[in-house]
N, C-alpha and C. Protein backbone atom coordinates (compact mmCIF):
# COMPACT_ATOMS: atom_id res chain seq x y z
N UNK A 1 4.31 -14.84 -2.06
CA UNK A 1 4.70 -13.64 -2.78
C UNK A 1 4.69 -12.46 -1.82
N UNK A 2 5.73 -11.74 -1.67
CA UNK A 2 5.77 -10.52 -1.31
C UNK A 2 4.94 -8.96 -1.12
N UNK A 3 4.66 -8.42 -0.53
CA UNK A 3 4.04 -7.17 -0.84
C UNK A 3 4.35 -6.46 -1.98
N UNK A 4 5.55 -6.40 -1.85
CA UNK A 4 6.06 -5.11 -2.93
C UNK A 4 5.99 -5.62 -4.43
N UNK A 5 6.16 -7.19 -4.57
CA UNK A 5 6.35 -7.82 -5.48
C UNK A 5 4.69 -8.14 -6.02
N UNK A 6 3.87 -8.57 -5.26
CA UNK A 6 2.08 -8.33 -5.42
C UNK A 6 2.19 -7.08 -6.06
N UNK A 7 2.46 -5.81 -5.45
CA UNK A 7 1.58 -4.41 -5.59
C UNK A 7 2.30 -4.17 -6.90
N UNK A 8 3.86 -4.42 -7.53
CA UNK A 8 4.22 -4.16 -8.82
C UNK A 8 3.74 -4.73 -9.84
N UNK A 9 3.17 -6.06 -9.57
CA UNK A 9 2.73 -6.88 -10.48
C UNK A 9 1.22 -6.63 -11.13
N UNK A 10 0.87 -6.55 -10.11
CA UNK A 10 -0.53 -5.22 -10.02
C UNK A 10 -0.68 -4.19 -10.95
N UNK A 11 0.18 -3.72 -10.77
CA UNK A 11 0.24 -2.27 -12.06
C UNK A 11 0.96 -2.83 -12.98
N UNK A 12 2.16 -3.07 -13.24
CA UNK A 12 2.45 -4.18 -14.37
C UNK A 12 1.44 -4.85 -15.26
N UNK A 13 0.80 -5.28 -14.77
CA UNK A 13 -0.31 -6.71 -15.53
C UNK A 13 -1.26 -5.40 -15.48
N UNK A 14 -2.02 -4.77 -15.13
CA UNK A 14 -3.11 -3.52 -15.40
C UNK A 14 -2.51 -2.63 -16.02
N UNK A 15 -1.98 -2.05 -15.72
CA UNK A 15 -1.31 -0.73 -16.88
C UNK A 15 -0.64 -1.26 -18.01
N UNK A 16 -0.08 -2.39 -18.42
CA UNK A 16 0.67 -2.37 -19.30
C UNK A 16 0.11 -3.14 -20.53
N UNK A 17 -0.67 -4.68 -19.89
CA UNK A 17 -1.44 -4.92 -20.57
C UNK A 17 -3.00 -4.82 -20.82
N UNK A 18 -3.47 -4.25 -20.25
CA UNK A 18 -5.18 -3.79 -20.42
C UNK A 18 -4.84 -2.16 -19.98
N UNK A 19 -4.87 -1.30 -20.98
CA UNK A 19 -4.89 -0.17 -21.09
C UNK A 19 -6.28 0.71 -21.27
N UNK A 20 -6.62 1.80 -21.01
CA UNK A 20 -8.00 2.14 -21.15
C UNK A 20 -8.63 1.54 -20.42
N UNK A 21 -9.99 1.72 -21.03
CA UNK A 21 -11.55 0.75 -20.90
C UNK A 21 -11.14 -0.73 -20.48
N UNK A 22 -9.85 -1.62 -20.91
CA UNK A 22 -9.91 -2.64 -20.52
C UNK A 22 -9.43 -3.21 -19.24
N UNK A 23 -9.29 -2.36 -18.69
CA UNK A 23 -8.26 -2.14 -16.97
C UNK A 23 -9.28 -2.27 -16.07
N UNK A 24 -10.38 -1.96 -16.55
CA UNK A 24 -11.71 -2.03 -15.18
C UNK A 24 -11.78 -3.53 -14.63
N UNK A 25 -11.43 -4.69 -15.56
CA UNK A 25 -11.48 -5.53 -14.78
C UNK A 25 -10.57 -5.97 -14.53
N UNK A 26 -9.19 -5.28 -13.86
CA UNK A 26 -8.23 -5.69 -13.05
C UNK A 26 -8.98 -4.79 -11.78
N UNK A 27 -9.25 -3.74 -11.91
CA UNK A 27 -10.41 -3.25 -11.03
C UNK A 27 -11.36 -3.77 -9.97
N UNK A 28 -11.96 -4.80 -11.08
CA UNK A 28 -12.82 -5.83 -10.19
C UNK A 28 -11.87 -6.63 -9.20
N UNK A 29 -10.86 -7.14 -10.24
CA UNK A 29 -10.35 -8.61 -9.35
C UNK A 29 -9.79 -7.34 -8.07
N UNK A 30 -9.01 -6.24 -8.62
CA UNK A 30 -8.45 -5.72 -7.30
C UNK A 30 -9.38 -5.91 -6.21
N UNK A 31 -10.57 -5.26 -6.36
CA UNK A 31 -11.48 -5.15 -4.92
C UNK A 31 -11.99 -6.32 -4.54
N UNK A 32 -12.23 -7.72 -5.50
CA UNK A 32 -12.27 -8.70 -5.45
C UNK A 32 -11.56 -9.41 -3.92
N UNK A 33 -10.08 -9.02 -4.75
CA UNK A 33 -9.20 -9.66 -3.86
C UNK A 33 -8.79 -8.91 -2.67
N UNK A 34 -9.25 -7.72 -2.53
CA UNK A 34 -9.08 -6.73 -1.00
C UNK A 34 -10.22 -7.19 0.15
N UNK A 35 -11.15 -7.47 -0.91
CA UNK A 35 -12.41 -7.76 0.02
C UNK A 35 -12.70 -9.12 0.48
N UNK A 36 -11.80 -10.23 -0.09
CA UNK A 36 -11.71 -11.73 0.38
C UNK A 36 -10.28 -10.99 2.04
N UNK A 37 -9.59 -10.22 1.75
CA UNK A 37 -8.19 -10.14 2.43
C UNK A 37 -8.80 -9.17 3.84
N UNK A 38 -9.59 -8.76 3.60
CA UNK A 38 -9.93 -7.87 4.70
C UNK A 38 -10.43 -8.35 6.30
N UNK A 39 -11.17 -9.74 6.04
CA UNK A 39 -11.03 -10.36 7.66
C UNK A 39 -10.08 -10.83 7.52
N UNK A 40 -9.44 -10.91 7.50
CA UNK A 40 -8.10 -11.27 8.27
C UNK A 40 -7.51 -10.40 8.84
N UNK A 41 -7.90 -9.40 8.56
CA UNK A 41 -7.48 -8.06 9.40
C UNK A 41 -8.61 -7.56 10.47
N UNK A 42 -9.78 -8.84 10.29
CA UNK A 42 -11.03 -8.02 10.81
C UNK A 42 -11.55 -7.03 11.35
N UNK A 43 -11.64 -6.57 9.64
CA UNK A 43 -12.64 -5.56 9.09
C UNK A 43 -13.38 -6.16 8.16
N UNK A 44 -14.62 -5.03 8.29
CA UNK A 44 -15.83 -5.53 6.99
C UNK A 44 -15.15 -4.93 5.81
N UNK A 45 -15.23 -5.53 4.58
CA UNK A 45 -15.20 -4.56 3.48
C UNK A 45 -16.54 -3.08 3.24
N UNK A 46 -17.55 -3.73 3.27
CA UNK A 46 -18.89 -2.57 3.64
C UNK A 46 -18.62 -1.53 4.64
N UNK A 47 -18.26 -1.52 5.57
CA UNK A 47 -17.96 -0.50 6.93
C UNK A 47 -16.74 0.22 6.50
N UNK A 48 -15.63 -0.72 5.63
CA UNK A 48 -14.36 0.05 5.36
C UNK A 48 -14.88 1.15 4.21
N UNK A 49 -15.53 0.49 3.58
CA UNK A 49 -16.23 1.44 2.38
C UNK A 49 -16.85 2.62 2.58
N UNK A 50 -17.85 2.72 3.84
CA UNK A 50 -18.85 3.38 4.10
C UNK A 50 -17.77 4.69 5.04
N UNK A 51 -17.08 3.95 5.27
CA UNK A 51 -15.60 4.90 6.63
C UNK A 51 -14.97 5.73 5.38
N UNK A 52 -14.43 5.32 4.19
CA UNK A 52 -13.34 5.93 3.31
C UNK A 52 -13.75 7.29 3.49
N UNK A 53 -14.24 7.99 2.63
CA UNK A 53 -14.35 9.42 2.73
C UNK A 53 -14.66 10.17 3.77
N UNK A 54 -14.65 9.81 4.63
CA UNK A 54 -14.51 10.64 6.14
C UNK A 54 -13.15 10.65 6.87
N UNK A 55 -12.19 8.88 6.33
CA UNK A 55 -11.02 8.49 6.75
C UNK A 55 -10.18 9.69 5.58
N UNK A 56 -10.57 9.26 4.57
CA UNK A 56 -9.38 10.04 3.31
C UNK A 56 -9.82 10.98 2.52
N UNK A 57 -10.67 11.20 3.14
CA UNK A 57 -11.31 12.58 1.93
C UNK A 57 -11.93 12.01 -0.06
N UNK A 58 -11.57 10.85 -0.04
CA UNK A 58 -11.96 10.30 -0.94
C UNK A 58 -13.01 9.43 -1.24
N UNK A 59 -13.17 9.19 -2.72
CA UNK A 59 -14.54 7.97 -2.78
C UNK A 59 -13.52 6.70 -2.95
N UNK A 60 -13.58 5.60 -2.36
CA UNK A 60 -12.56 4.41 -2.66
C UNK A 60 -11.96 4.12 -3.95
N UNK A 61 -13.34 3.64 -4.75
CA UNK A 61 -13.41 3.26 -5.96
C UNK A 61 -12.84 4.50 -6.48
N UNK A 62 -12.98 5.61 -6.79
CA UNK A 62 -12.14 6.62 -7.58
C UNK A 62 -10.54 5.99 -6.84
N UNK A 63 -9.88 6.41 -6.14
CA UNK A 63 -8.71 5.55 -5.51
C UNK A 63 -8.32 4.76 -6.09
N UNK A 64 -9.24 3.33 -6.14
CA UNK A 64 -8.57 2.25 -6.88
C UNK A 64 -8.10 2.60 -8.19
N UNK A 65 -9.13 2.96 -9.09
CA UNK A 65 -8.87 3.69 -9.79
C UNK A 65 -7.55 4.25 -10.38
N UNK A 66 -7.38 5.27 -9.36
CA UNK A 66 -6.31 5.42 -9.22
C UNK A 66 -4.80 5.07 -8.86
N UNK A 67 -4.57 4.19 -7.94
CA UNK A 67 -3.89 2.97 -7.60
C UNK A 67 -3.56 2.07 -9.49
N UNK A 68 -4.67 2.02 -9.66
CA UNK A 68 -4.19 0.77 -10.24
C UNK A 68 -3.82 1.33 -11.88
N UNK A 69 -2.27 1.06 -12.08
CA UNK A 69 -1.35 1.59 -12.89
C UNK A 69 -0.78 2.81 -13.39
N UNK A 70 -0.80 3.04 -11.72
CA UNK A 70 -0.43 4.57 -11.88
C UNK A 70 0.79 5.26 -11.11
N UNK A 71 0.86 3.58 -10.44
CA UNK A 71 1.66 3.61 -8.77
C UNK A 71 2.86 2.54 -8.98
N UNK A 72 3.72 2.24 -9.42
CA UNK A 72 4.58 1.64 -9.27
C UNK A 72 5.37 2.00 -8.00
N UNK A 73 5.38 1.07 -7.22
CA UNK A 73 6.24 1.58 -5.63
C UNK A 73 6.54 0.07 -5.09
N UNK A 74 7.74 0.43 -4.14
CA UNK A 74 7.97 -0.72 -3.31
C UNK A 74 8.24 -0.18 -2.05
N UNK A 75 6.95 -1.21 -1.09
CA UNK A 75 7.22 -1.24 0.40
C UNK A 75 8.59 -1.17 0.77
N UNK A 76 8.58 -0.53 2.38
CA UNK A 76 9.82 -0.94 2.80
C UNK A 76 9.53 -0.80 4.36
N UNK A 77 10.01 -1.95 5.53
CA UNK A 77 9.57 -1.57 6.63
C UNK A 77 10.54 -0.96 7.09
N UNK A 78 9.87 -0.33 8.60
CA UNK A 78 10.69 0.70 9.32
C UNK A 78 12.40 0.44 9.57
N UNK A 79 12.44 -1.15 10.00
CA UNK A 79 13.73 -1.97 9.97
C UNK A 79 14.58 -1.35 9.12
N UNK A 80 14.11 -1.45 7.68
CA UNK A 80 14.91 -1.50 6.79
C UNK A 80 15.28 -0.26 6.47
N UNK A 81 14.16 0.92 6.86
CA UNK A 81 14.64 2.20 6.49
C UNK A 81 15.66 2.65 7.07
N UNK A 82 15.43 2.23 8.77
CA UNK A 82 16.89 2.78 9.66
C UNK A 82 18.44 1.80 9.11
N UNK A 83 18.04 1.24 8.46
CA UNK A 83 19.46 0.04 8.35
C UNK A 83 19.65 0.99 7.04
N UNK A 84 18.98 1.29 6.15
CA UNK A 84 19.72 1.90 5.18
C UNK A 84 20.41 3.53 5.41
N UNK A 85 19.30 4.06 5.99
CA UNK A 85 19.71 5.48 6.02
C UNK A 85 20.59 5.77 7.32
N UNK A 86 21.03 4.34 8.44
CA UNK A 86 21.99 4.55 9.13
C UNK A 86 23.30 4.12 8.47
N UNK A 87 22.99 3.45 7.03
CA UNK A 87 24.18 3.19 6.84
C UNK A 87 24.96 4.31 6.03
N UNK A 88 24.29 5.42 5.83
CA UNK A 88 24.56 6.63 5.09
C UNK A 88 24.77 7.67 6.11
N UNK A 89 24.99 7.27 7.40
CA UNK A 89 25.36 8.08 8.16
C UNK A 89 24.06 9.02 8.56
N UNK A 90 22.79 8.92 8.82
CA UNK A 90 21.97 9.16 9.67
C UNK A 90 21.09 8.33 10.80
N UNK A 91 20.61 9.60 11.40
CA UNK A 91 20.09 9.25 12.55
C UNK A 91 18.81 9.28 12.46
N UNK A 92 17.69 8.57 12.99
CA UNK A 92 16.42 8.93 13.27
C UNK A 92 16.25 9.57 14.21
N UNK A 93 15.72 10.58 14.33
CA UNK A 93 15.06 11.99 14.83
C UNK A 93 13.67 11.52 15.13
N UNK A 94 12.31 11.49 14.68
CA UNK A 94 11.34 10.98 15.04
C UNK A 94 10.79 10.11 13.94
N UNK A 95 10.08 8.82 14.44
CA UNK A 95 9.45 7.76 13.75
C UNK A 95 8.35 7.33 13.95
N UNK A 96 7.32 7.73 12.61
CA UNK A 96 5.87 7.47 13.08
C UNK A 96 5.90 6.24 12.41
N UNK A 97 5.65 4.97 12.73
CA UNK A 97 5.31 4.03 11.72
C UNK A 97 4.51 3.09 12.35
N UNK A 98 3.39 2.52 11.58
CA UNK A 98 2.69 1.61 11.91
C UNK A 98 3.10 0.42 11.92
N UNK A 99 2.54 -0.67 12.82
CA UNK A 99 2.81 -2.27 12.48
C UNK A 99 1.94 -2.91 11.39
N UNK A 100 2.27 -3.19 10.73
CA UNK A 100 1.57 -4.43 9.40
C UNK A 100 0.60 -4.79 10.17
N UNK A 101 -0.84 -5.12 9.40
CA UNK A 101 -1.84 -5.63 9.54
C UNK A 101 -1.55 -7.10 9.62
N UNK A 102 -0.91 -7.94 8.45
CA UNK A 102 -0.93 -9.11 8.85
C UNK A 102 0.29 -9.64 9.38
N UNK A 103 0.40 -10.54 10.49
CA UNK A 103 2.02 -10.88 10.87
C UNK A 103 2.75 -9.82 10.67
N UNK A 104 3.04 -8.28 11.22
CA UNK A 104 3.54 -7.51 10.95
C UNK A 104 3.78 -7.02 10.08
N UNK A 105 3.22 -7.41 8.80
CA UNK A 105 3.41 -7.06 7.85
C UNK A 105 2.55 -6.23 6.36
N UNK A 106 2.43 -5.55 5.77
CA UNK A 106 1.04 -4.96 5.18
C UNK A 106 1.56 -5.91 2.83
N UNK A 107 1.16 -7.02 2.86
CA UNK A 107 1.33 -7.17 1.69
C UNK A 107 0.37 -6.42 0.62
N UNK A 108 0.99 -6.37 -0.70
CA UNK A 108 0.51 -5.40 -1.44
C UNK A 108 -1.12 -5.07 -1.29
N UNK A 109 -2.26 -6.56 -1.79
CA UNK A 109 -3.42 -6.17 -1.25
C UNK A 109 -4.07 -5.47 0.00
N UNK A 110 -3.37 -5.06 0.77
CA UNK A 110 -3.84 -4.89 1.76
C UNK A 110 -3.40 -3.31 1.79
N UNK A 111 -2.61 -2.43 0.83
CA UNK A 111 -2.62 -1.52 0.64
C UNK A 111 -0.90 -0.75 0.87
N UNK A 112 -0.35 -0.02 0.99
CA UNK A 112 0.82 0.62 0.88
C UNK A 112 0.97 1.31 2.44
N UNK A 113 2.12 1.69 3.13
CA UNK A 113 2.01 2.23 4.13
C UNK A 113 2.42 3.43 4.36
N UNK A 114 2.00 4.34 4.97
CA UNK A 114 1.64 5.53 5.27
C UNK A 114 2.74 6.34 5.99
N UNK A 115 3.87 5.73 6.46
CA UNK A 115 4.56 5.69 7.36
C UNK A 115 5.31 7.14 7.42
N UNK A 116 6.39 8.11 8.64
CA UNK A 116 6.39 9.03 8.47
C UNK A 116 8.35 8.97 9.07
N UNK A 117 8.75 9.50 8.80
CA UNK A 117 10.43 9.88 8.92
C UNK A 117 11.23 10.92 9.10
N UNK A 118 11.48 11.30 9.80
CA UNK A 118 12.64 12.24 10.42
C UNK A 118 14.05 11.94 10.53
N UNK A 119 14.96 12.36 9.53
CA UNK A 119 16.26 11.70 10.14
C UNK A 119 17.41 12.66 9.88
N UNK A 120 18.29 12.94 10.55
CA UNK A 120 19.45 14.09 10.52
C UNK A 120 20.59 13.47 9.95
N UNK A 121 21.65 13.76 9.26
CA UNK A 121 22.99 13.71 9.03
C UNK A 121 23.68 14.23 10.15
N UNK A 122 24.05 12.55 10.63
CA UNK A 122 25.19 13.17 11.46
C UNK A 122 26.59 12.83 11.20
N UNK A 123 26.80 12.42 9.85
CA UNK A 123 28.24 11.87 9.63
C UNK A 123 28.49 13.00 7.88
């Protein structure tokens, strides 16, 4: 399964069917399943935890929280952004983008990417 297709299904299945009070335990399984996914990126889940609010200004768990059915989004890598928005007749100007954690790639558990874009009309 896909990133984008994980992270919709995610909020789909939590927001739509466990609403309220009953969403906390898509909650669990979320961090559940971040925290089985995280060596493979080797990192601790504990150290990533203890890092968040110095990394993001946030408490995690409020985050997830938040994340979960609130966010409907789909990944897209850098590839694909220049193939689309060159096909509309721009250019990239400057490109901050990271490489995927796993096999180049960041699937939904493993979080959304951050990535940054500059691009001019030149047609």
């Amino acid at each position: 399964m896909d990133g984008p297709v994980l992270a919709l299904g995610e909020t789909v299945v939590c927001a739509r069917f466990a609403p309220g009070a009953t969403s906390h335990p898509c909650h669990l399984i979320y961090i559940a399943l971040f925290r089985l996914a995280l060596p493979l990126t080797g990192r601790r889940f504990a150290r990533y935890v203890e890092g968040y609010r110095s990394n993001r200004g946030m408490n995690y768990y409020h985050d997830v929280h938040d994340w979960m059915g609130v966010w409907p989004y789909e990944s897209i890598q850098p590839a694909e952004v220049d193939f689309q928005l060159g096909s509309l007749g721009f250019a990239a100007e400057r490109v901050f983008a990271r490489k995927g954690r796993l096999f180049g790639r960041d699937p939904g558990i493993f979080g959304s990417r951050c990535d940054e874009y500059i691009y001019r009309k030149i047609s």
